[in-house]
PDB file of N, CA and C in Angstrom:
ATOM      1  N   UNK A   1      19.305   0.720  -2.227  1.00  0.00           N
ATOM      2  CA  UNK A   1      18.154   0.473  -3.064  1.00  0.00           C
ATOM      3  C   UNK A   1      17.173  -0.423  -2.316  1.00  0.00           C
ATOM      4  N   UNK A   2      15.826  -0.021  -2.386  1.00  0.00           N
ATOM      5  CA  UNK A   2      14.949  -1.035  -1.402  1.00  0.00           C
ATOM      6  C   UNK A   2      14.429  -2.134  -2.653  1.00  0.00           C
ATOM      7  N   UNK A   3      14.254  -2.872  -1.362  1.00  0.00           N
ATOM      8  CA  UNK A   3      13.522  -4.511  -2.028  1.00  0.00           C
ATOM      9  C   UNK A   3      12.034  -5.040  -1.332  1.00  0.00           C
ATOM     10  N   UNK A   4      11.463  -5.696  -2.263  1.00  0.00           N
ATOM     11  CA  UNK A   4      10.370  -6.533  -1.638  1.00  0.00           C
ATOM     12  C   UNK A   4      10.137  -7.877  -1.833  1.00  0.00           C
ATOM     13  N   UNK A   5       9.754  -8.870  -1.628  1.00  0.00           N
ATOM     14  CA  UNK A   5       9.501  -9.873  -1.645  1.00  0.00           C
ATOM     15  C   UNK A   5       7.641  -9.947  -2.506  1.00  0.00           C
ATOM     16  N   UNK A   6       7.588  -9.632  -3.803  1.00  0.00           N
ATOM     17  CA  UNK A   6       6.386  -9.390  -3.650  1.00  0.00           C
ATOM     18  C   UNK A   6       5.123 -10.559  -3.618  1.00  0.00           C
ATOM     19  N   UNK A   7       5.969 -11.703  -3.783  1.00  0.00           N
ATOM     20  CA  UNK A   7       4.495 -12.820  -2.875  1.00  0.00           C
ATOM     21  C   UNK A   7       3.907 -12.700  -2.104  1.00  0.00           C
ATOM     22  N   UNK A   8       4.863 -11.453  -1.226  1.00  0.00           N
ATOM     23  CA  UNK A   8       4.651 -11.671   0.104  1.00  0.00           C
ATOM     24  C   UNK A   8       3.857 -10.599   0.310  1.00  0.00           C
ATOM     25  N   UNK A   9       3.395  -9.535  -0.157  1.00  0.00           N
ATOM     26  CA  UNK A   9       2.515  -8.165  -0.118  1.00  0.00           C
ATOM     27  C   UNK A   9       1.738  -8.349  -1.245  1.00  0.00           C
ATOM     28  N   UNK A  10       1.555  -9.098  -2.249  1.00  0.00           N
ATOM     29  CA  UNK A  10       1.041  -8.725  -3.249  1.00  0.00           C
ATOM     30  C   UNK A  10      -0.492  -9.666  -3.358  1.00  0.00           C
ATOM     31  N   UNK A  11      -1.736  -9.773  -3.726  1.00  0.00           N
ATOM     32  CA  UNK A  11      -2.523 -10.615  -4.099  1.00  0.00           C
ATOM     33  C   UNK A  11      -1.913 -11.497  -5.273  1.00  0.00           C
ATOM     34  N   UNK A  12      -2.324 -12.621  -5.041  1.00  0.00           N
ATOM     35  CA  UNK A  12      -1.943 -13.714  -6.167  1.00  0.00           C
ATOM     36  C   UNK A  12      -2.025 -12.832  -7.698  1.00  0.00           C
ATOM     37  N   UNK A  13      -2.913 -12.765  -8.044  1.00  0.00           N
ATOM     38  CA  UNK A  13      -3.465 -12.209  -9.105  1.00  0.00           C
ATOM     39  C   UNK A  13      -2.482 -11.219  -9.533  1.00  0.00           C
ATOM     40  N   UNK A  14      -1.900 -10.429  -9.191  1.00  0.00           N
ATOM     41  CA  UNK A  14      -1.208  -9.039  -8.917  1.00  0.00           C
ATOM     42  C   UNK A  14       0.491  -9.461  -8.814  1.00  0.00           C
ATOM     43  N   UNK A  15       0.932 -10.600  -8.613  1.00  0.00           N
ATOM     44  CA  UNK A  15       1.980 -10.823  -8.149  1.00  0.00           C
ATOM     45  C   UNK A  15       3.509 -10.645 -10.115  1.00  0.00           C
ATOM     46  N   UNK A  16       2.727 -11.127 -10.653  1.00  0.00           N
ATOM     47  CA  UNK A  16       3.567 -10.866 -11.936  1.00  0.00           C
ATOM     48  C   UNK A  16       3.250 -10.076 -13.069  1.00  0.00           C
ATOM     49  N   UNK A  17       2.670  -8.872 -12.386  1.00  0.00           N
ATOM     50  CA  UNK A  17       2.292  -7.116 -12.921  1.00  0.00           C
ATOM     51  C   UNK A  17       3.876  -6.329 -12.612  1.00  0.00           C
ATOM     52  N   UNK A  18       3.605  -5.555 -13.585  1.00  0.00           N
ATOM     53  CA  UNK A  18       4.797  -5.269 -13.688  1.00  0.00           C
ATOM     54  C   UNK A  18       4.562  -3.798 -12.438  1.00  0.00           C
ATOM     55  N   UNK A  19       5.786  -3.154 -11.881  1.00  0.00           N
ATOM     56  CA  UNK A  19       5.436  -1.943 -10.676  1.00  0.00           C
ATOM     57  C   UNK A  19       4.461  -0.831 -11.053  1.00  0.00           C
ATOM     58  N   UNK A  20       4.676  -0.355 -12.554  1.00  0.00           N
ATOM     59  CA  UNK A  20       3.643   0.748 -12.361  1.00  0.00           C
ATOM     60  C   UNK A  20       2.340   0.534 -12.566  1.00  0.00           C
ATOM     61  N   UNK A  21       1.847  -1.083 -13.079  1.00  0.00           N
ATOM     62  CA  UNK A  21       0.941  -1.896 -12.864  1.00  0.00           C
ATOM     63  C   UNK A  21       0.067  -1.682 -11.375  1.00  0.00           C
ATOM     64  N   UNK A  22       1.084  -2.113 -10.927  1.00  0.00           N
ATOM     65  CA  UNK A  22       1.206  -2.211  -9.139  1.00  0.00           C
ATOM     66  C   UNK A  22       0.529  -1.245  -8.338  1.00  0.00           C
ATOM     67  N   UNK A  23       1.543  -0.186  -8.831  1.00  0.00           N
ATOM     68  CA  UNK A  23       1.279   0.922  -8.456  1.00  0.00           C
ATOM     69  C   UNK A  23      -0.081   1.426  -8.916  1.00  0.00           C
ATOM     70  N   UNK A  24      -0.691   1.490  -9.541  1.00  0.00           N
ATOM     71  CA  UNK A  24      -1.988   1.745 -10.243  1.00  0.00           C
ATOM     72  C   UNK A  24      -3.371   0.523 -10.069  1.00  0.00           C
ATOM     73  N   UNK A  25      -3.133  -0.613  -9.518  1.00  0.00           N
ATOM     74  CA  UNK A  25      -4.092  -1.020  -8.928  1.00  0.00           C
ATOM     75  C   UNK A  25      -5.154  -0.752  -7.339  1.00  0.00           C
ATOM     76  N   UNK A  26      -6.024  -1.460  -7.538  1.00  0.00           N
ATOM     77  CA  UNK A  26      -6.567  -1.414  -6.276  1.00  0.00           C
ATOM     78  C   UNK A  26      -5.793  -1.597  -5.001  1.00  0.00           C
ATOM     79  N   UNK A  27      -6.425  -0.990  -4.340  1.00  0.00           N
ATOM     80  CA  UNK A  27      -5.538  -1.436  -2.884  1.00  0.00           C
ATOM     81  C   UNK A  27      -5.740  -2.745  -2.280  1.00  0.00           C
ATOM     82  N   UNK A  28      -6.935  -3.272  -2.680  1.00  0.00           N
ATOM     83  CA  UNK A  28      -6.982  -4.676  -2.284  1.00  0.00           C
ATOM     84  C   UNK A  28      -5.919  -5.676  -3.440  1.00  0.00           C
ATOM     85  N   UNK A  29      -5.199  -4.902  -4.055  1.00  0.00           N
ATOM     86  CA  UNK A  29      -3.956  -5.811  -4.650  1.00  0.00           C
ATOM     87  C   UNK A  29      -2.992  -6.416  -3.713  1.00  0.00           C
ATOM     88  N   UNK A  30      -3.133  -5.422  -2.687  1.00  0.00           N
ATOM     89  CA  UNK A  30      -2.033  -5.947  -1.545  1.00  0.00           C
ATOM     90  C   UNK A  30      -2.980  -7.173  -1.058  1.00  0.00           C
ATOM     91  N   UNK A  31      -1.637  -7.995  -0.492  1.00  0.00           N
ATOM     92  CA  UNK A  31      -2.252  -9.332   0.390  1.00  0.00           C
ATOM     93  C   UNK A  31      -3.053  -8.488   1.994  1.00  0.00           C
ATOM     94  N   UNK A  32      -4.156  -9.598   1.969  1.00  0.00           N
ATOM     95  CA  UNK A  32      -4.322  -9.089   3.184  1.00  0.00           C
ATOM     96  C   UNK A  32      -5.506  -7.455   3.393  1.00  0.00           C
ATOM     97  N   UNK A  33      -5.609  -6.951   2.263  1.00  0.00           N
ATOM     98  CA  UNK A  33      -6.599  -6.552   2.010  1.00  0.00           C
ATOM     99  C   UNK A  33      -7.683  -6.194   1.398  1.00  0.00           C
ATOM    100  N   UNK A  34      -9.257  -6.424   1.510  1.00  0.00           N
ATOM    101  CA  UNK A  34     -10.266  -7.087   1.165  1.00  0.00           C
ATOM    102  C   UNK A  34     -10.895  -5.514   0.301  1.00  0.00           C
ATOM    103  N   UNK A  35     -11.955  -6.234  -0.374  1.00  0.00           N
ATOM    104  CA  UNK A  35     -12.244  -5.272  -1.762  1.00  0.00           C
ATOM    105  C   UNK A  35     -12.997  -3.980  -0.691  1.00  0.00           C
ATOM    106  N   UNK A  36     -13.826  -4.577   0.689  1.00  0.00           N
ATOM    107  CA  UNK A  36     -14.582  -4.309   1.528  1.00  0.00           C
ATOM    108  C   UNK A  36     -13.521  -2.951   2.228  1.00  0.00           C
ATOM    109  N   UNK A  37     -12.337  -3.361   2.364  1.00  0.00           N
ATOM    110  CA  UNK A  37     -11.379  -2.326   2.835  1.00  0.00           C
ATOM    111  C   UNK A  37     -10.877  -1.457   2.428  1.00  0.00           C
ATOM    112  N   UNK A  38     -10.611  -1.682   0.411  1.00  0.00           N
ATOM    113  CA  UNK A  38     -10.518  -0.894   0.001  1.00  0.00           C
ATOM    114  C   UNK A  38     -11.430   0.247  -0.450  1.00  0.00           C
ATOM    115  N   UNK A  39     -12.244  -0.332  -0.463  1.00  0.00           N
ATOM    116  CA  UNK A  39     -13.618   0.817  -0.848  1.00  0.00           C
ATOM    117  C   UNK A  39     -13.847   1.728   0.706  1.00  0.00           C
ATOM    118  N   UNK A  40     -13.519   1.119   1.939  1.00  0.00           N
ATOM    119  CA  UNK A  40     -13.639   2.131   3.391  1.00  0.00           C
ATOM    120  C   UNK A  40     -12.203   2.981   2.977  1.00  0.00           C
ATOM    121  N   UNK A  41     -10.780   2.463   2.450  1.00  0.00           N
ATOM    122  CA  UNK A  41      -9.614   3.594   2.338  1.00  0.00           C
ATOM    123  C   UNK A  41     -10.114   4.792   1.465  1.00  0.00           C
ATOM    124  N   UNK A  42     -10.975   4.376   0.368  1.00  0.00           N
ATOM    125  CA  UNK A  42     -11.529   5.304  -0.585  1.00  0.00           C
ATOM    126  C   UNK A  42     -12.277   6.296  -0.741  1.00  0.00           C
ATOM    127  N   UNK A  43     -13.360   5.944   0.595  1.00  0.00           N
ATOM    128  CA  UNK A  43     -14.617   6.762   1.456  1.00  0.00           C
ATOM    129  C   UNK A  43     -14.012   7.805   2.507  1.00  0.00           C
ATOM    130  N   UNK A  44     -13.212   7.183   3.110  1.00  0.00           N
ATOM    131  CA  UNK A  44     -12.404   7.916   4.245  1.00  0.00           C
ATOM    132  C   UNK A  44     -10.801   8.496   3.842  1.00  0.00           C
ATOM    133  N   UNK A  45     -10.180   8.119   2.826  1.00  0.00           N
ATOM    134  CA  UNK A  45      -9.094   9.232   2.576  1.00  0.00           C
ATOM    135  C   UNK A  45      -8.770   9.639   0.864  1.00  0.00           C
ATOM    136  N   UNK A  46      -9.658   8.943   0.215  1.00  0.00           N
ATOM    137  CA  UNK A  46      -9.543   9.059  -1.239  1.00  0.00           C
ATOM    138  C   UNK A  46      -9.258   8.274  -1.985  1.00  0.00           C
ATOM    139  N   UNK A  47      -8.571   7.315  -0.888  1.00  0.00           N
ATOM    140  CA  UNK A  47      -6.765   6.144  -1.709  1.00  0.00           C
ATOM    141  C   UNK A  47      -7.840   5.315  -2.742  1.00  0.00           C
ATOM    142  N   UNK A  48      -7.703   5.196  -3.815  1.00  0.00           N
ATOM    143  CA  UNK A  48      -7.704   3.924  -4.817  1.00  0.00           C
ATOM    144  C   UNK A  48      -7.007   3.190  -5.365  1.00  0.00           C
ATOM    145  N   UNK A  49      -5.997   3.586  -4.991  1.00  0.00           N
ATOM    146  CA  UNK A  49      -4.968   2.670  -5.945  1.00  0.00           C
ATOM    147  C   UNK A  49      -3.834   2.309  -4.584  1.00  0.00           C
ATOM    148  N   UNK A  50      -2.744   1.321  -4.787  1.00  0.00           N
ATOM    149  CA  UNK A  50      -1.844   1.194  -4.555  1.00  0.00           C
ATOM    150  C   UNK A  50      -0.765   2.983  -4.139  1.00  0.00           C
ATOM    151  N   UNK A  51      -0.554   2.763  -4.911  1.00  0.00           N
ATOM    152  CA  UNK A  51      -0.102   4.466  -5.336  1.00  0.00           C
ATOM    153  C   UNK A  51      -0.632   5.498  -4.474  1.00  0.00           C
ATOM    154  N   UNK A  52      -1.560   5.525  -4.550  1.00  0.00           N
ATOM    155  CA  UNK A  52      -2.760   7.008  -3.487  1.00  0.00           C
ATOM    156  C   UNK A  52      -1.968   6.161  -2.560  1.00  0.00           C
ATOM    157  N   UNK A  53      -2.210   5.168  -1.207  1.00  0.00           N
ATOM    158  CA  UNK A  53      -1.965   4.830  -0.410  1.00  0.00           C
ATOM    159  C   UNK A  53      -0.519   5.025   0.052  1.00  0.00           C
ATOM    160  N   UNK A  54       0.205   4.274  -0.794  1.00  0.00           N
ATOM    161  CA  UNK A  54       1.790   5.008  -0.715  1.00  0.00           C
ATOM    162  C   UNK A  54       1.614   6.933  -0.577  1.00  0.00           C
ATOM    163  N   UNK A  55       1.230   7.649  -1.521  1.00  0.00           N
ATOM    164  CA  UNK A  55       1.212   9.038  -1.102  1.00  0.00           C
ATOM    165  C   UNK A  55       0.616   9.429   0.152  1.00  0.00           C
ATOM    166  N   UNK A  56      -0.192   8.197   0.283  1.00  0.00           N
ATOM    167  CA  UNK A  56      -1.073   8.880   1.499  1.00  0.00           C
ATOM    168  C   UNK A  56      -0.452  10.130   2.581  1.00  0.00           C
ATOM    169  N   UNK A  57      -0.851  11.138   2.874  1.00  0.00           N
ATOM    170  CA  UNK A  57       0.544  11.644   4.324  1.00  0.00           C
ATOM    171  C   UNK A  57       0.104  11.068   5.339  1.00  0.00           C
ATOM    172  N   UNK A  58      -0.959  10.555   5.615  1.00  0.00           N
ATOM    173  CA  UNK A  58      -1.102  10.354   7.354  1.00  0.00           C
ATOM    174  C   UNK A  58      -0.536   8.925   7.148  1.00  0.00           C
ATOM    175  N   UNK A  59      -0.130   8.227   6.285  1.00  0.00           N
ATOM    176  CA  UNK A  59       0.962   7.015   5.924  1.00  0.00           C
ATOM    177  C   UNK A  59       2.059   8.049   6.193  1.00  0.00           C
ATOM    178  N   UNK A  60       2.747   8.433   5.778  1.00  0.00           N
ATOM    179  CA  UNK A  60       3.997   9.232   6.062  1.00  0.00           C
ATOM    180  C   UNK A  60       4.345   9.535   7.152  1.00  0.00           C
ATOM    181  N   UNK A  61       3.647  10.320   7.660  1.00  0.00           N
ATOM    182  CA  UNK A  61       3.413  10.709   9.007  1.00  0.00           C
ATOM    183  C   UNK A  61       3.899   9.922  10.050  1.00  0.00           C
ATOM    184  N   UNK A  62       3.149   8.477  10.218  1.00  0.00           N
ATOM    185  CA  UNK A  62       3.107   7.404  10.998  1.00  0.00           C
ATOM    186  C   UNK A  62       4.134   6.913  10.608  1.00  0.00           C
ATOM    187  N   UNK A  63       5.402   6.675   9.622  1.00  0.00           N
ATOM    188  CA  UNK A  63       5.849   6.144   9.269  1.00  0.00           C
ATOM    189  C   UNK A  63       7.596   7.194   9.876  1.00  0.00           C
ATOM    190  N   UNK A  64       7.109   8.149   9.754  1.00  0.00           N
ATOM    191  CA  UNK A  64       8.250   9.200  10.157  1.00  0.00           C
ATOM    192  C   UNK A  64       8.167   9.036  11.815  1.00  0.00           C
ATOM    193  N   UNK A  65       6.925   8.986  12.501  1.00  0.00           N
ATOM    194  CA  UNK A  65       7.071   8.983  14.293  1.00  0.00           C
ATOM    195  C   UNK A  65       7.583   7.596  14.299  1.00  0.00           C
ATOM    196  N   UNK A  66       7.348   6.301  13.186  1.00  0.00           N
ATOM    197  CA  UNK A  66       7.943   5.188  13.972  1.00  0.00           C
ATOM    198  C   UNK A  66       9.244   5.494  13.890  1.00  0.00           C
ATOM    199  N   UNK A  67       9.760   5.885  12.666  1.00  0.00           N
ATOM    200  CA  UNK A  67      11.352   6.065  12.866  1.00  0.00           C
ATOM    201  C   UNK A  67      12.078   6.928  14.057  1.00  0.00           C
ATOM    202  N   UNK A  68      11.369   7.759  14.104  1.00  0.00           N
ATOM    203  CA  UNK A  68      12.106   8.614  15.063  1.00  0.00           C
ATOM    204  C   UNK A  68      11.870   7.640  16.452  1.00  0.00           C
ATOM    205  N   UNK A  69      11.124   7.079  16.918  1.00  0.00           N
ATOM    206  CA  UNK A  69      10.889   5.935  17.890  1.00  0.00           C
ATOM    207  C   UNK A  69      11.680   5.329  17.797  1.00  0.00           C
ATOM    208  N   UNK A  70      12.341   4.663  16.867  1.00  0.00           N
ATOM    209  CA  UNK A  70      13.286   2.967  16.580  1.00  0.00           C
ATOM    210  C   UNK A  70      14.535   4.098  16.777  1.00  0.00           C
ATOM    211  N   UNK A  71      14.482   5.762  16.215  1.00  0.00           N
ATOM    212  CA  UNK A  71      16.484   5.654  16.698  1.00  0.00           C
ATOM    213  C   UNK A  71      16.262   6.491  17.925  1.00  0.00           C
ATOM    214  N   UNK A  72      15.668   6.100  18.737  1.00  0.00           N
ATOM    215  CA  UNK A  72      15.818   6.615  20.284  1.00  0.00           C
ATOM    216  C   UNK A  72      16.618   5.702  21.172  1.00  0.00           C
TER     217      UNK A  72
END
């Protein structure tokens, strides 16, 4: 079962929302990224939410070549 630490990814604000909360916010909910960034993820791949971003595939994608990298 996976875990997160979510102080640690989450904007203050955002931190004691419950997941599908989470999941359904802005992407600038995450720490670390700005309202300015989320509105460029939105222009350039659609993502608005938390959620879109997780579906994202070219997230997937990148996420499948690192693995196959780390068990080489």
């Amino acid at each position: 079962m996976a875990s997160i630490d979510l102080d640690k990814v989450l904007d203050k604000a955002w931190a004691d929302k419950s997941l599908p909360e989470v999941l359904a916010a802005p992407v600038s909910a995450l720490k670390g990224v700005s309202d300015r960034q989320g509105e460029l993820l939105r222009e350039a791949f659609g993502v608005k939410t938390v959620g879109d971003l997780a579906d994202l595939k070219f997230v997937s994608w990148a996420k499948a070549l690192a693995a196959l990298d780390a068990a080489k």
